[in-house]
PDB file of N, CA and C in Angstrom:
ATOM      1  N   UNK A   1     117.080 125.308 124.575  1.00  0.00           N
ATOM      2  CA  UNK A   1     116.602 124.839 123.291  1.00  0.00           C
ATOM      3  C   UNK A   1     117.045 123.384 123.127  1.00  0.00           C
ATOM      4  N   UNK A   2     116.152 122.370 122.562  1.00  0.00           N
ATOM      5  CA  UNK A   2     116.413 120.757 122.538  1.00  0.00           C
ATOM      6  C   UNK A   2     116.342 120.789 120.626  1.00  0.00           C
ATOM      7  N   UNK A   3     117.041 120.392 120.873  1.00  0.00           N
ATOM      8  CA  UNK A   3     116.980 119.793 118.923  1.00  0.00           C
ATOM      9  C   UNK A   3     117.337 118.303 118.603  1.00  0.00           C
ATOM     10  N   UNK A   4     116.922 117.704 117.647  1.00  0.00           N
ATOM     11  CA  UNK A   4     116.917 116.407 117.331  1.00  0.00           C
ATOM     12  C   UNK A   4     118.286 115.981 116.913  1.00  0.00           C
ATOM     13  N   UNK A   5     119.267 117.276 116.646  1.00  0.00           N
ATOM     14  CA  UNK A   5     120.327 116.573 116.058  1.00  0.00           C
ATOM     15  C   UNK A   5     121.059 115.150 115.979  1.00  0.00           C
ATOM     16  N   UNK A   6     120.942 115.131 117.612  1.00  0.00           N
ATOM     17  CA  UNK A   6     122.105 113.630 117.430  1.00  0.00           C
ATOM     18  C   UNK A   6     120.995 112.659 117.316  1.00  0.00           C
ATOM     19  N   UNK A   7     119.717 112.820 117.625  1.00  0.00           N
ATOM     20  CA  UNK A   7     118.557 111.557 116.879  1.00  0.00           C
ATOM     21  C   UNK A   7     119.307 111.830 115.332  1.00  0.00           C
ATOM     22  N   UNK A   8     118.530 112.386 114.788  1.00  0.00           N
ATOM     23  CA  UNK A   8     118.862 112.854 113.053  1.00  0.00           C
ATOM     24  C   UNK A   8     120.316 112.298 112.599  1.00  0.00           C
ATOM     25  N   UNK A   9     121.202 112.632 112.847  1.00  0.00           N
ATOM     26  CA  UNK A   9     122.487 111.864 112.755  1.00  0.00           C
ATOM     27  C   UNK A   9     122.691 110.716 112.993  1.00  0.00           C
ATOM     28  N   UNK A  10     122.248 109.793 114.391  1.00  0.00           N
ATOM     29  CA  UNK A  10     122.403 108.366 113.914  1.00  0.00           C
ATOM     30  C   UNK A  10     121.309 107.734 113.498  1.00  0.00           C
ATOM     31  N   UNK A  11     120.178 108.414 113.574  1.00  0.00           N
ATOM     32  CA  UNK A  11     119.182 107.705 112.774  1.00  0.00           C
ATOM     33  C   UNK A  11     119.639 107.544 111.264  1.00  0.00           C
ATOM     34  N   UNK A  12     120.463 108.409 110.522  1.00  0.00           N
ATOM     35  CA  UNK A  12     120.681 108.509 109.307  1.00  0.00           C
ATOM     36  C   UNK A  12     122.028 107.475 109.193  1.00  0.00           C
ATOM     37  N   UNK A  13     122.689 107.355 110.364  1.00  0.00           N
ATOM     38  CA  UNK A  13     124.133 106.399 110.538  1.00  0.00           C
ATOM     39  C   UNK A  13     125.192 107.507 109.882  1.00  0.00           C
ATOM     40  N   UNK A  14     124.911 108.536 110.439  1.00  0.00           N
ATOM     41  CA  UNK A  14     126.071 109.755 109.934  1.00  0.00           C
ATOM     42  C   UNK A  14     127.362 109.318 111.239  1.00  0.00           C
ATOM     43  N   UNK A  15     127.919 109.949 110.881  1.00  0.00           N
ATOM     44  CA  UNK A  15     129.108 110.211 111.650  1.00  0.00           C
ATOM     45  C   UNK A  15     129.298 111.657 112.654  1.00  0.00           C
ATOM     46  N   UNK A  16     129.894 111.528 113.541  1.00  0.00           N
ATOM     47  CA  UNK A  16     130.070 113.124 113.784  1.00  0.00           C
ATOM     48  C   UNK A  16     131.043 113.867 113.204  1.00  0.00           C
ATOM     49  N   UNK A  17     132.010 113.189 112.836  1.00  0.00           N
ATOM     50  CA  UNK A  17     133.358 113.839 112.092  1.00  0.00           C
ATOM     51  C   UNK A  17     132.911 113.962 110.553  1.00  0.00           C
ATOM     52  N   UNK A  18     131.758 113.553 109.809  1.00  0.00           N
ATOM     53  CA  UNK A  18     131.244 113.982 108.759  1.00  0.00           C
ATOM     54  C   UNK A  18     130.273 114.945 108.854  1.00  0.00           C
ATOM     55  N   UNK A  19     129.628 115.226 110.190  1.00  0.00           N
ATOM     56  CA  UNK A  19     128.472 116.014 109.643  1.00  0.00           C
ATOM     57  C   UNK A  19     128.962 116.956 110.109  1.00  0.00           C
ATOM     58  N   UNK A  20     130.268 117.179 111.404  1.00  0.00           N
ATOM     59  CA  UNK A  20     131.413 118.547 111.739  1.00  0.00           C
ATOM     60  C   UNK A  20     131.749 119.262 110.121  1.00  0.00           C
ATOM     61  N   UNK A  21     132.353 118.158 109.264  1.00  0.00           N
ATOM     62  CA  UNK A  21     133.270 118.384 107.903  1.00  0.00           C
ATOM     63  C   UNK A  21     131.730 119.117 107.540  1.00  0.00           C
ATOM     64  N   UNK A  22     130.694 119.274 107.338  1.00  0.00           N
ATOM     65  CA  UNK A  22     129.733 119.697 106.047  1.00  0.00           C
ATOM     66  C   UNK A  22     128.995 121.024 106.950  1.00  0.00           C
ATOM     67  N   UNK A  23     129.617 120.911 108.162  1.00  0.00           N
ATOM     68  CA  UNK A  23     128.916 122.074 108.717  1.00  0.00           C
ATOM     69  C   UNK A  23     129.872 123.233 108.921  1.00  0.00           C
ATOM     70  N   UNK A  24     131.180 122.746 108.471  1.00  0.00           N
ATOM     71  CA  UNK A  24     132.692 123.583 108.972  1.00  0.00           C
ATOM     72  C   UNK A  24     132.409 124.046 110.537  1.00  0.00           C
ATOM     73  N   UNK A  25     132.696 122.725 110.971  1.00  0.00           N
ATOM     74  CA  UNK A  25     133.145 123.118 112.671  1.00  0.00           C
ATOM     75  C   UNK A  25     133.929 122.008 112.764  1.00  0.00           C
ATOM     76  N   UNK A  26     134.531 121.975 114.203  1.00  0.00           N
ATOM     77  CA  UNK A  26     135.485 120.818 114.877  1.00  0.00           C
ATOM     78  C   UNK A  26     133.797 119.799 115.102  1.00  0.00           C
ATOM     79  N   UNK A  27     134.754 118.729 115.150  1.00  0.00           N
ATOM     80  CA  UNK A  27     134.025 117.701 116.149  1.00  0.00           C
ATOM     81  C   UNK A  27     133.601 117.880 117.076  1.00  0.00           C
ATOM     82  N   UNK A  28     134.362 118.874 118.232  1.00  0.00           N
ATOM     83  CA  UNK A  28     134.641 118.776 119.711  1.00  0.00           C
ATOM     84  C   UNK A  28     132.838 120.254 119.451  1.00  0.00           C
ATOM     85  N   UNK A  29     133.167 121.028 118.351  1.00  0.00           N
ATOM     86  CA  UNK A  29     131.566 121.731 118.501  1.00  0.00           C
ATOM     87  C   UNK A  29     130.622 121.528 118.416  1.00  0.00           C
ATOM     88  N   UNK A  30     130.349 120.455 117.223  1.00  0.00           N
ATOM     89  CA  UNK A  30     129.536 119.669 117.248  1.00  0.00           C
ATOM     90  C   UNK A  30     128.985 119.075 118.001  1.00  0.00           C
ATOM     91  N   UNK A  31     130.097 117.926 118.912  1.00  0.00           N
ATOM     92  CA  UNK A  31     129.439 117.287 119.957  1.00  0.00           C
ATOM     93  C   UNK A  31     128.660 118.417 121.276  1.00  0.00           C
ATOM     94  N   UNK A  32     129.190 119.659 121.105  1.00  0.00           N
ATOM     95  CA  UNK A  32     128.795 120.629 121.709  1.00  0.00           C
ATOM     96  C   UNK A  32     127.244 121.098 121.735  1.00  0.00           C
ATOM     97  N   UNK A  33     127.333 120.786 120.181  1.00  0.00           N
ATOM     98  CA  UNK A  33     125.919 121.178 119.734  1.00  0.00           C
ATOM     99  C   UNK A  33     124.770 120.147 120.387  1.00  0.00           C
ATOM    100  N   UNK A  34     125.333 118.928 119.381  1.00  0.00           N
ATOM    101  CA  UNK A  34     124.464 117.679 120.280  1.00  0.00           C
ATOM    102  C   UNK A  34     123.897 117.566 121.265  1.00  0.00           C
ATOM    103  N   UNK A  35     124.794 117.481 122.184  1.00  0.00           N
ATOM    104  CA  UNK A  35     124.332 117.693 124.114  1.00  0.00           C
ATOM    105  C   UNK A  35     124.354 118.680 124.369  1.00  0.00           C
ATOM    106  N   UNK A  36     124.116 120.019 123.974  1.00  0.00           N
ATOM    107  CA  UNK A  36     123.288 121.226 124.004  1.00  0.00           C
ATOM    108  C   UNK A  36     124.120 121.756 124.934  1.00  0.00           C
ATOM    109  N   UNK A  37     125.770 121.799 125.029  1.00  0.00           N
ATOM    110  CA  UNK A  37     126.475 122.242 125.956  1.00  0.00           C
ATOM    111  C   UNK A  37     126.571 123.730 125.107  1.00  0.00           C
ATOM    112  N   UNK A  38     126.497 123.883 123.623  1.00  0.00           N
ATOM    113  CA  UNK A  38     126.872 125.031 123.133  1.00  0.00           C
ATOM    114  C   UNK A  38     125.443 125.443 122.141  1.00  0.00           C
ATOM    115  N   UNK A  39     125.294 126.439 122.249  1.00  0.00           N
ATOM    116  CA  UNK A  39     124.207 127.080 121.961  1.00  0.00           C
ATOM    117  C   UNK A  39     124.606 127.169 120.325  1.00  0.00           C
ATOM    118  N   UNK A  40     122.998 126.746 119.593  1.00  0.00           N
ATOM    119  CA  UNK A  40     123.519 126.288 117.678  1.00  0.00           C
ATOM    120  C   UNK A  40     123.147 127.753 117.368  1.00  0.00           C
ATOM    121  N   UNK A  41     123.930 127.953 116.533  1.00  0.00           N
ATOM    122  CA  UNK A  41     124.128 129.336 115.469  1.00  0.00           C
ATOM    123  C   UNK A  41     122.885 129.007 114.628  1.00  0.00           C
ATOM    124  N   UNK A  42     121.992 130.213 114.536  1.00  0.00           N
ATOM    125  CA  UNK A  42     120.834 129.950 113.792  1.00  0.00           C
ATOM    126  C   UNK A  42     121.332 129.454 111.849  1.00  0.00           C
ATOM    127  N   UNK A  43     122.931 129.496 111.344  1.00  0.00           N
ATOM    128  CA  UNK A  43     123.086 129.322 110.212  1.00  0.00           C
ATOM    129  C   UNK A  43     123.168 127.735 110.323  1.00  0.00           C
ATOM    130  N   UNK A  44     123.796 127.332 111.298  1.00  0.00           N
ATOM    131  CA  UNK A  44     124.095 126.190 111.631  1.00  0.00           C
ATOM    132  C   UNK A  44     122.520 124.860 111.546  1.00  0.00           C
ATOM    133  N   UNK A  45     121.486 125.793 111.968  1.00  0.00           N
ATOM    134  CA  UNK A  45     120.651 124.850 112.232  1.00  0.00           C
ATOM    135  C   UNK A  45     120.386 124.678 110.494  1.00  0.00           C
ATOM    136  N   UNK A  46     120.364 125.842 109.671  1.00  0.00           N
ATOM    137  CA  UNK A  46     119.489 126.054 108.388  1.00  0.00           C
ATOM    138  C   UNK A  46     120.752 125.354 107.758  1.00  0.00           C
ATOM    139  N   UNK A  47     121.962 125.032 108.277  1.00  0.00           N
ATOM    140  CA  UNK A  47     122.939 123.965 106.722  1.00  0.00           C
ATOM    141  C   UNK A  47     122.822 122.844 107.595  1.00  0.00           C
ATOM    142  N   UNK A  48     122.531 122.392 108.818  1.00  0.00           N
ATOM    143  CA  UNK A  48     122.209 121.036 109.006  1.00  0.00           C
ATOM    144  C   UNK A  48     120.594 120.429 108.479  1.00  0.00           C
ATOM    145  N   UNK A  49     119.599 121.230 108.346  1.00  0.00           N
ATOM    146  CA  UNK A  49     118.767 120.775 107.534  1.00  0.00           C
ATOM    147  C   UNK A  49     119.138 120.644 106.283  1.00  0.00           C
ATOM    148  N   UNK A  50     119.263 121.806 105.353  1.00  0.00           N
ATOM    149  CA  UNK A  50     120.094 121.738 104.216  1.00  0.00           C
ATOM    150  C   UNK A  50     120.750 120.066 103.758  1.00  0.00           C
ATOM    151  N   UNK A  51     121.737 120.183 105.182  1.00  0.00           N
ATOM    152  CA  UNK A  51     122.202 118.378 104.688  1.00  0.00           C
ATOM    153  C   UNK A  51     121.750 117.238 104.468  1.00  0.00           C
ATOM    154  N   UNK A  52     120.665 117.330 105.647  1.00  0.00           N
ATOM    155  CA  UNK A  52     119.911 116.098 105.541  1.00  0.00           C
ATOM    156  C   UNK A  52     118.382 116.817 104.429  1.00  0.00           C
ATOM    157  N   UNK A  53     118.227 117.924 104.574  1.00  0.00           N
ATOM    158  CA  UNK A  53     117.216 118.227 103.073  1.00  0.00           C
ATOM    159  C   UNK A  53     115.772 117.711 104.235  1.00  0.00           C
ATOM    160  N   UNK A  54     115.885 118.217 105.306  1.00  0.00           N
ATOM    161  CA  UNK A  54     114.532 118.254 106.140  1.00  0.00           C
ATOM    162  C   UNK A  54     113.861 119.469 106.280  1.00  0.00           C
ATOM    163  N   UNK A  55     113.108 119.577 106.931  1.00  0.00           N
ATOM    164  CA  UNK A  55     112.703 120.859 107.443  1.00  0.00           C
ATOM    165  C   UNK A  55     113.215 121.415 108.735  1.00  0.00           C
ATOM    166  N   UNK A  56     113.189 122.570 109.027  1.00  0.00           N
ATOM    167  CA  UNK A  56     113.412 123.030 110.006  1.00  0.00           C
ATOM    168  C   UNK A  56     112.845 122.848 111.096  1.00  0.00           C
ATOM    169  N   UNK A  57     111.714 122.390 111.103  1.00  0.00           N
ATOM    170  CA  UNK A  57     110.491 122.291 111.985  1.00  0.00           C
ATOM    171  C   UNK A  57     111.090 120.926 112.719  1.00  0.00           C
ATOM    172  N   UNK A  58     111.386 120.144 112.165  1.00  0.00           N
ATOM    173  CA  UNK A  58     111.827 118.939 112.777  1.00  0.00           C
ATOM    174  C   UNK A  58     113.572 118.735 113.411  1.00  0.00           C
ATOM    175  N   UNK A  59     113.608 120.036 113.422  1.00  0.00           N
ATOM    176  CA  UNK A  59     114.855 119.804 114.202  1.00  0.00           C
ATOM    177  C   UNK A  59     114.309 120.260 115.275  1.00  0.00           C
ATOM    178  N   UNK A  60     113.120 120.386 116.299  1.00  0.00           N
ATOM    179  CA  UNK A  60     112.768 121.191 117.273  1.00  0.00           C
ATOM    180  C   UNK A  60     111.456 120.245 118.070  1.00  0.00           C
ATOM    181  N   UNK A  61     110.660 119.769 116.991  1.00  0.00           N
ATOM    182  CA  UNK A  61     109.723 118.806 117.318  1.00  0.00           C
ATOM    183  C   UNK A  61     109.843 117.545 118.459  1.00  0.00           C
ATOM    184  N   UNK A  62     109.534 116.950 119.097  1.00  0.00           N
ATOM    185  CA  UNK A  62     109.068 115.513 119.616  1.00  0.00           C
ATOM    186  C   UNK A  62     109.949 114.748 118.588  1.00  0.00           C
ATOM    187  N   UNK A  63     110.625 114.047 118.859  1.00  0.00           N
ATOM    188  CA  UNK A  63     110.922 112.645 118.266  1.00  0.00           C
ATOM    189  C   UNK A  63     109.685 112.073 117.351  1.00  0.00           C
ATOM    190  N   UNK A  64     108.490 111.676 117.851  1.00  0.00           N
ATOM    191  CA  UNK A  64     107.794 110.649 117.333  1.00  0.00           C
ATOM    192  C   UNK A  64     106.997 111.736 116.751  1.00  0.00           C
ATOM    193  N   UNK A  65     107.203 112.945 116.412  1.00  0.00           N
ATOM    194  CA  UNK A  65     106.682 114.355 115.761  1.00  0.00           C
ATOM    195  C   UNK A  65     107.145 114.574 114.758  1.00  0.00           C
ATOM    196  N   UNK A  66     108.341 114.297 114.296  1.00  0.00           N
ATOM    197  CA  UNK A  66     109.122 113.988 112.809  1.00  0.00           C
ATOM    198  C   UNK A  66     108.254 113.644 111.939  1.00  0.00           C
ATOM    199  N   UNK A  67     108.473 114.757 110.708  1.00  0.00           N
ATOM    200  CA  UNK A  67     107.794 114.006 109.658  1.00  0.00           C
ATOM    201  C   UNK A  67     107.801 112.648 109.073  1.00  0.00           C
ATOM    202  N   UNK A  68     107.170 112.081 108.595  1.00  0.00           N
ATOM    203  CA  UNK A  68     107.205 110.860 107.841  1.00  0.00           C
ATOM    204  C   UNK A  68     108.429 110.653 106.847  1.00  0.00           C
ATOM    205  N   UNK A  69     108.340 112.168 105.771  1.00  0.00           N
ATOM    206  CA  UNK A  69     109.414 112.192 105.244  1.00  0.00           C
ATOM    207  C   UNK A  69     110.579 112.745 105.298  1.00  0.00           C
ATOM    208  N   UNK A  70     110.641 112.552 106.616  1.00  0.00           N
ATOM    209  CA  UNK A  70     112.189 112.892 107.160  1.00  0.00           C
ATOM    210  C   UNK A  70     112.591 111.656 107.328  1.00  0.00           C
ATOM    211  N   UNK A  71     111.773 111.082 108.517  1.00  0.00           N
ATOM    212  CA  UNK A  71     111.984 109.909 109.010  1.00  0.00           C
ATOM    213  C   UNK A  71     112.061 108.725 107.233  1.00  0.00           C
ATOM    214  N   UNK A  72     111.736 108.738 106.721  1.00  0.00           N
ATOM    215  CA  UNK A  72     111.914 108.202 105.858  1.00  0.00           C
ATOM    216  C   UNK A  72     113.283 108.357 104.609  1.00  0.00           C
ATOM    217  N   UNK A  73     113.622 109.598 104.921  1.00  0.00           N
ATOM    218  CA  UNK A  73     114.753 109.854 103.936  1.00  0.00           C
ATOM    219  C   UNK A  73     115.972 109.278 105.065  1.00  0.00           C
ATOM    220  N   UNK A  74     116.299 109.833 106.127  1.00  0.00           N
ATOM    221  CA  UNK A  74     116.921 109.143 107.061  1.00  0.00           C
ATOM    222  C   UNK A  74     116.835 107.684 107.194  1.00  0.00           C
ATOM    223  N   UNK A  75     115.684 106.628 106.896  1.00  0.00           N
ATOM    224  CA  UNK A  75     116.166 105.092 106.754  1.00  0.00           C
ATOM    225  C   UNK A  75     116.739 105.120 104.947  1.00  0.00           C
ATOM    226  N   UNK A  76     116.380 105.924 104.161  1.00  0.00           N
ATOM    227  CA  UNK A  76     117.453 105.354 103.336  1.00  0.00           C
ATOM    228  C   UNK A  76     118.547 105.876 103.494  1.00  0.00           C
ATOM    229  N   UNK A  77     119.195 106.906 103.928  1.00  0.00           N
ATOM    230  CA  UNK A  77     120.608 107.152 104.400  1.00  0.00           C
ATOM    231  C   UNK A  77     121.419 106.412 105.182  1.00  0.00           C
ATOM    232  N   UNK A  78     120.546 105.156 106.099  1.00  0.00           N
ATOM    233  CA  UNK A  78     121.310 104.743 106.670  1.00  0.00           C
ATOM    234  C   UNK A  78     120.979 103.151 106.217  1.00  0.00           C
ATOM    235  N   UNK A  79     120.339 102.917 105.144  1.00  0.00           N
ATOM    236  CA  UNK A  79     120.848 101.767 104.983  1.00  0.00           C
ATOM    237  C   UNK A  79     122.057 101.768 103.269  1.00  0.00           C
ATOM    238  N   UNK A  80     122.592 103.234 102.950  1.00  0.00           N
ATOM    239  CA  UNK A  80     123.691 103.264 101.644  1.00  0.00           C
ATOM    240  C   UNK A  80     124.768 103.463 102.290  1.00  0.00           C
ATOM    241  N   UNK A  81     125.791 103.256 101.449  1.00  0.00           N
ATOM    242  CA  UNK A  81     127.455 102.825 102.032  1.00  0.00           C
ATOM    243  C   UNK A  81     127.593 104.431 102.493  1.00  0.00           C
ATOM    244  N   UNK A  82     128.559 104.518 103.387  1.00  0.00           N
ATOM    245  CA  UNK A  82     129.499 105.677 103.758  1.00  0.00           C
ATOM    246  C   UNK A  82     129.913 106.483 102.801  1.00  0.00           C
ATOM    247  N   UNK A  83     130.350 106.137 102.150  1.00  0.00           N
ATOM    248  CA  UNK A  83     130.622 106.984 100.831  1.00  0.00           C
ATOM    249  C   UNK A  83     129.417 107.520 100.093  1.00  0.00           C
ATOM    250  N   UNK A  84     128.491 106.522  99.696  1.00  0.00           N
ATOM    251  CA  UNK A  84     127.293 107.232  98.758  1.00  0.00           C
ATOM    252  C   UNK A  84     126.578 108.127 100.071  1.00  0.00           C
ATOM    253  N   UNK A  85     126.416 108.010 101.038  1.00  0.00           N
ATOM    254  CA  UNK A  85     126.027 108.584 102.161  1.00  0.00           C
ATOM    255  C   UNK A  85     126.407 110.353 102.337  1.00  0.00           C
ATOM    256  N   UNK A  86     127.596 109.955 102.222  1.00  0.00           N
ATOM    257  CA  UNK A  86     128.557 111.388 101.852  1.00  0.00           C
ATOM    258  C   UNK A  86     128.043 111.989 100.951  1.00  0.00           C
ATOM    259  N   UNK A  87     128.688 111.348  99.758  1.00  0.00           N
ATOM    260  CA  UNK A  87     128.037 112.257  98.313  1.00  0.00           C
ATOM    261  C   UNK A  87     126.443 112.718  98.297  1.00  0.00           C
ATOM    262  N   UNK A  88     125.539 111.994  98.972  1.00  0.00           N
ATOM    263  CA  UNK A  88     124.539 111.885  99.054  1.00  0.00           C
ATOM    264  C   UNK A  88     123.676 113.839 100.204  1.00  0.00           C
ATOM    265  N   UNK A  89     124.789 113.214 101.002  1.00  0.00           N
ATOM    266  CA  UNK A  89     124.364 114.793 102.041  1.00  0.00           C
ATOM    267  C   UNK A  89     125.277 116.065 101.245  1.00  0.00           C
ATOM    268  N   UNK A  90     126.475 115.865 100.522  1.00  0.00           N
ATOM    269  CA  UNK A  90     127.115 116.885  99.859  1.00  0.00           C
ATOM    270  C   UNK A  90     126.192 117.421  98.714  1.00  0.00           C
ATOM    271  N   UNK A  91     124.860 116.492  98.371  1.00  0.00           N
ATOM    272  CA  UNK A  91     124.545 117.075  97.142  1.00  0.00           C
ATOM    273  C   UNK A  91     123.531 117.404  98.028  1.00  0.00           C
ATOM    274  N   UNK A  92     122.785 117.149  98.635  1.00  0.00           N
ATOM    275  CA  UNK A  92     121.609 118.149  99.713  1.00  0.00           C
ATOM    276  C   UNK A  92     122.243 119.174 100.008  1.00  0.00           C
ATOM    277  N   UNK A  93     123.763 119.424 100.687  1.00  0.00           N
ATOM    278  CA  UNK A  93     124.150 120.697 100.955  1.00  0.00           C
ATOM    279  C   UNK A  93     124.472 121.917  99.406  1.00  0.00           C
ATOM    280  N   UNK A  94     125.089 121.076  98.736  1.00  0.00           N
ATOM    281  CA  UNK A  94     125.125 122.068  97.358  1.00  0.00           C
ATOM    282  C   UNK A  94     124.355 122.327  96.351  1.00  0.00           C
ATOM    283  N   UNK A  95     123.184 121.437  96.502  1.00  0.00           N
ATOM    284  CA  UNK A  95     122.725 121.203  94.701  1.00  0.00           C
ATOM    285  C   UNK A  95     123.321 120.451  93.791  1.00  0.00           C
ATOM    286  N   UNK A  96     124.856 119.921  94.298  1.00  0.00           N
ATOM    287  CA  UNK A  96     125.523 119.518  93.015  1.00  0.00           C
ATOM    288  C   UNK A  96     125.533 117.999  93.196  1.00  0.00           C
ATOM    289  N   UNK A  97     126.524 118.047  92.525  1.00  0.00           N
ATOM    290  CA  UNK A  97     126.397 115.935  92.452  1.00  0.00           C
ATOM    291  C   UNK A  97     128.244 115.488  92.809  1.00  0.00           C
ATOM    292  N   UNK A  98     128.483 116.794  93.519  1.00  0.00           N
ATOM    293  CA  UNK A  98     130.185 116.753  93.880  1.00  0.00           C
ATOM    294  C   UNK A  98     130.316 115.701  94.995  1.00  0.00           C
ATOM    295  N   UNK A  99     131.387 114.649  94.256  1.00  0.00           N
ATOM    296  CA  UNK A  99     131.454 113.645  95.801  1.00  0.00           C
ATOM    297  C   UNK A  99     132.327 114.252  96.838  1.00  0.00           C
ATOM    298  N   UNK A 100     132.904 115.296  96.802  1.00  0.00           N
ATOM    299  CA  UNK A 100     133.753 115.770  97.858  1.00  0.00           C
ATOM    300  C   UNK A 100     133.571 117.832  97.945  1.00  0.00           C
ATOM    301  N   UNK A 101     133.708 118.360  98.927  1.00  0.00           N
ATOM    302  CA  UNK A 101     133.381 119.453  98.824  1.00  0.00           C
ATOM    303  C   UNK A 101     134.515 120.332  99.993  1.00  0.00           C
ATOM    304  N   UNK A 102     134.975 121.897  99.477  1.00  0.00           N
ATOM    305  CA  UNK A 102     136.044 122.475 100.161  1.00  0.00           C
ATOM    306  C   UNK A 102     135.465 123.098 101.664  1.00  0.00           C
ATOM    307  N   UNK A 103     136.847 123.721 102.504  1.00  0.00           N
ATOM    308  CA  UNK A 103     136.338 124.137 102.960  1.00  0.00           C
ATOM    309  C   UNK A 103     135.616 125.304 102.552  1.00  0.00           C
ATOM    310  N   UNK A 104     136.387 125.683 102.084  1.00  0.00           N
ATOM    311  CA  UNK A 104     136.328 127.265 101.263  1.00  0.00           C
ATOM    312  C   UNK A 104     134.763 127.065 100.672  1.00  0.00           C
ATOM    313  N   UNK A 105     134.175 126.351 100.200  1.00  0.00           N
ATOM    314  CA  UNK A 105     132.996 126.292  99.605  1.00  0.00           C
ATOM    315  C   UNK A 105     131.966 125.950 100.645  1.00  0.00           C
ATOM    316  N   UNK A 106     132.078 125.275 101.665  1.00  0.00           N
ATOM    317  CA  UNK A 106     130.895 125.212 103.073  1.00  0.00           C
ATOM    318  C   UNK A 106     131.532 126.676 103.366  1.00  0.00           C
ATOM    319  N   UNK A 107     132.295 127.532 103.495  1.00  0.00           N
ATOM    320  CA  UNK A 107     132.155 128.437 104.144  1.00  0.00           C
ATOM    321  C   UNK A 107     131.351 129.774 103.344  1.00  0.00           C
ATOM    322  N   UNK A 108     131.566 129.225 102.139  1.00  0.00           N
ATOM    323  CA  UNK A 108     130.689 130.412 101.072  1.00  0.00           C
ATOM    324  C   UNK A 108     129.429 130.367 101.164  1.00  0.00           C
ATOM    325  N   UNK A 109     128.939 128.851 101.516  1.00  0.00           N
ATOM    326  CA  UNK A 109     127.572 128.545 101.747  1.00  0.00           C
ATOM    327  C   UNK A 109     127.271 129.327 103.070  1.00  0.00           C
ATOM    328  N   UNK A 110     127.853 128.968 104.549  1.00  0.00           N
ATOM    329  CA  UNK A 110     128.321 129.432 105.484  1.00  0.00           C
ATOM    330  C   UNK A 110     127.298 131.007 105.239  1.00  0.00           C
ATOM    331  N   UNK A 111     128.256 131.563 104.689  1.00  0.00           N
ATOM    332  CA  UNK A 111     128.146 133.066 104.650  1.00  0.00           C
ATOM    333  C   UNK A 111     127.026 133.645 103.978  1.00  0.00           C
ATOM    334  N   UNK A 112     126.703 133.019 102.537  1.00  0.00           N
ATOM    335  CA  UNK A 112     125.665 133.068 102.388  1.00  0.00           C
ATOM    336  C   UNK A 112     123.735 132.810 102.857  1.00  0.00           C
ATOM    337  N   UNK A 113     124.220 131.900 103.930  1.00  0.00           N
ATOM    338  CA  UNK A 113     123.013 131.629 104.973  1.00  0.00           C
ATOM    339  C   UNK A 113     123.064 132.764 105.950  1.00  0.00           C
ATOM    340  N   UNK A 114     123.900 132.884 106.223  1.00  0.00           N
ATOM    341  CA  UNK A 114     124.281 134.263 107.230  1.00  0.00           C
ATOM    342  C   UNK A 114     123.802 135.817 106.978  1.00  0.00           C
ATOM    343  N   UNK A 115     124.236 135.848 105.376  1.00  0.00           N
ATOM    344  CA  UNK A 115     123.790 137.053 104.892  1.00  0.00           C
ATOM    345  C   UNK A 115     121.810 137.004 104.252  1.00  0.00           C
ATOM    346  N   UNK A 116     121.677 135.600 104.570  1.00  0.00           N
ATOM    347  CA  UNK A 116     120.382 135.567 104.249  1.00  0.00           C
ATOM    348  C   UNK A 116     119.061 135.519 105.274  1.00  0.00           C
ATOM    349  N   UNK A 117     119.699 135.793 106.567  1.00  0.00           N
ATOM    350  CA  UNK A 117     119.191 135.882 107.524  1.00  0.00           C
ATOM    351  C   UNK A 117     118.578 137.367 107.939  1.00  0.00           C
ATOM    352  N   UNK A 118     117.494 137.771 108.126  1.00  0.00           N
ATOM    353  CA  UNK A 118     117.055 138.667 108.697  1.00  0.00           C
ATOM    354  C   UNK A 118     117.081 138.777 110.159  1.00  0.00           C
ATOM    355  N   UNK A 119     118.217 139.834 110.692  1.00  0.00           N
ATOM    356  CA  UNK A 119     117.793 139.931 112.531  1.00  0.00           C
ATOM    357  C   UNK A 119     117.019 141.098 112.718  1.00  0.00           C
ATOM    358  N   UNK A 120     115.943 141.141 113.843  1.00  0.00           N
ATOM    359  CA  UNK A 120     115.616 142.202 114.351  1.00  0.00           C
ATOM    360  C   UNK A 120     115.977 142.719 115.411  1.00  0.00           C
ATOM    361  N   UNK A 121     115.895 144.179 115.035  1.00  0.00           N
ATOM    362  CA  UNK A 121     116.531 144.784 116.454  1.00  0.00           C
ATOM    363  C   UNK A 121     115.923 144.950 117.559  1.00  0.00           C
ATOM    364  N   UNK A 122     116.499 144.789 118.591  1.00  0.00           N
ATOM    365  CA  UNK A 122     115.835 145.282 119.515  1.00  0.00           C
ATOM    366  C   UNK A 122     115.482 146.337 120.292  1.00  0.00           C
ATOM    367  N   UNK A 123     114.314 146.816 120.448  1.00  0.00           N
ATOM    368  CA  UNK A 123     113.940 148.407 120.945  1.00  0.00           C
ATOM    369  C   UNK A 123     114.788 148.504 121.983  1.00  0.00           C
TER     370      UNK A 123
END
């Protein structure tokens, strides 16, 4: 599986040690994720859209297959400061307008994507 992540991240001028913090993982998984050394947790893919507030579809697409308004919310993310940047993906991940967020609260989110997942079984 190829995903756009680390396009999506510096296209937006994220960090990896910020978008680890909003996804509750290490760095070292993240970068895992990135270069596709570690296989993404289907909750994982649905709170990294969540953050950046894309679709799902475009974490999977062609590069030059990105929506317009992805690609477009991503140049204004990366031309606002680090900080509003932050607050900015914390309120895509919560709804709220919190400039800082727990762990304890990405993991409620966490769980709640988890429990909102339908698996099927297999015969």
């Amino acid at each position: 599986m190829n995903s756009n992540l680390l396009y999506i991240r510096q296209r937006s001028n994220s960090t990896k040690k910020l978008i680890a913090k909003l996804l509750n993982v290490s760095v070292y998984t993240y970068i895992g994720y990135e270069t596709g050394r570690l296989l993404i947790p289907n909750e994982i893919l649905i709170m990294f859209a969540k953050v950046y507030n894309i679709p799902t579809s475009d974490l999977f697409c062609r590069e030059k297959d990105i929506s317009n308004a992805t690609t477009n919310k991503l140049s204004f993310l990366s031309n606002i400061s680090e900080a509003e940047r932050e607050k900015q993906l914390i309120k895509n991940l919560t709804g709220s307008s919190h400039s800082n967020i727990s762990y304890h609260e990405i993991n409620q989110l966490k769980n709640k994507i988890i429990s909102s997942i339908s698996y099927k079984e297999v015969p």
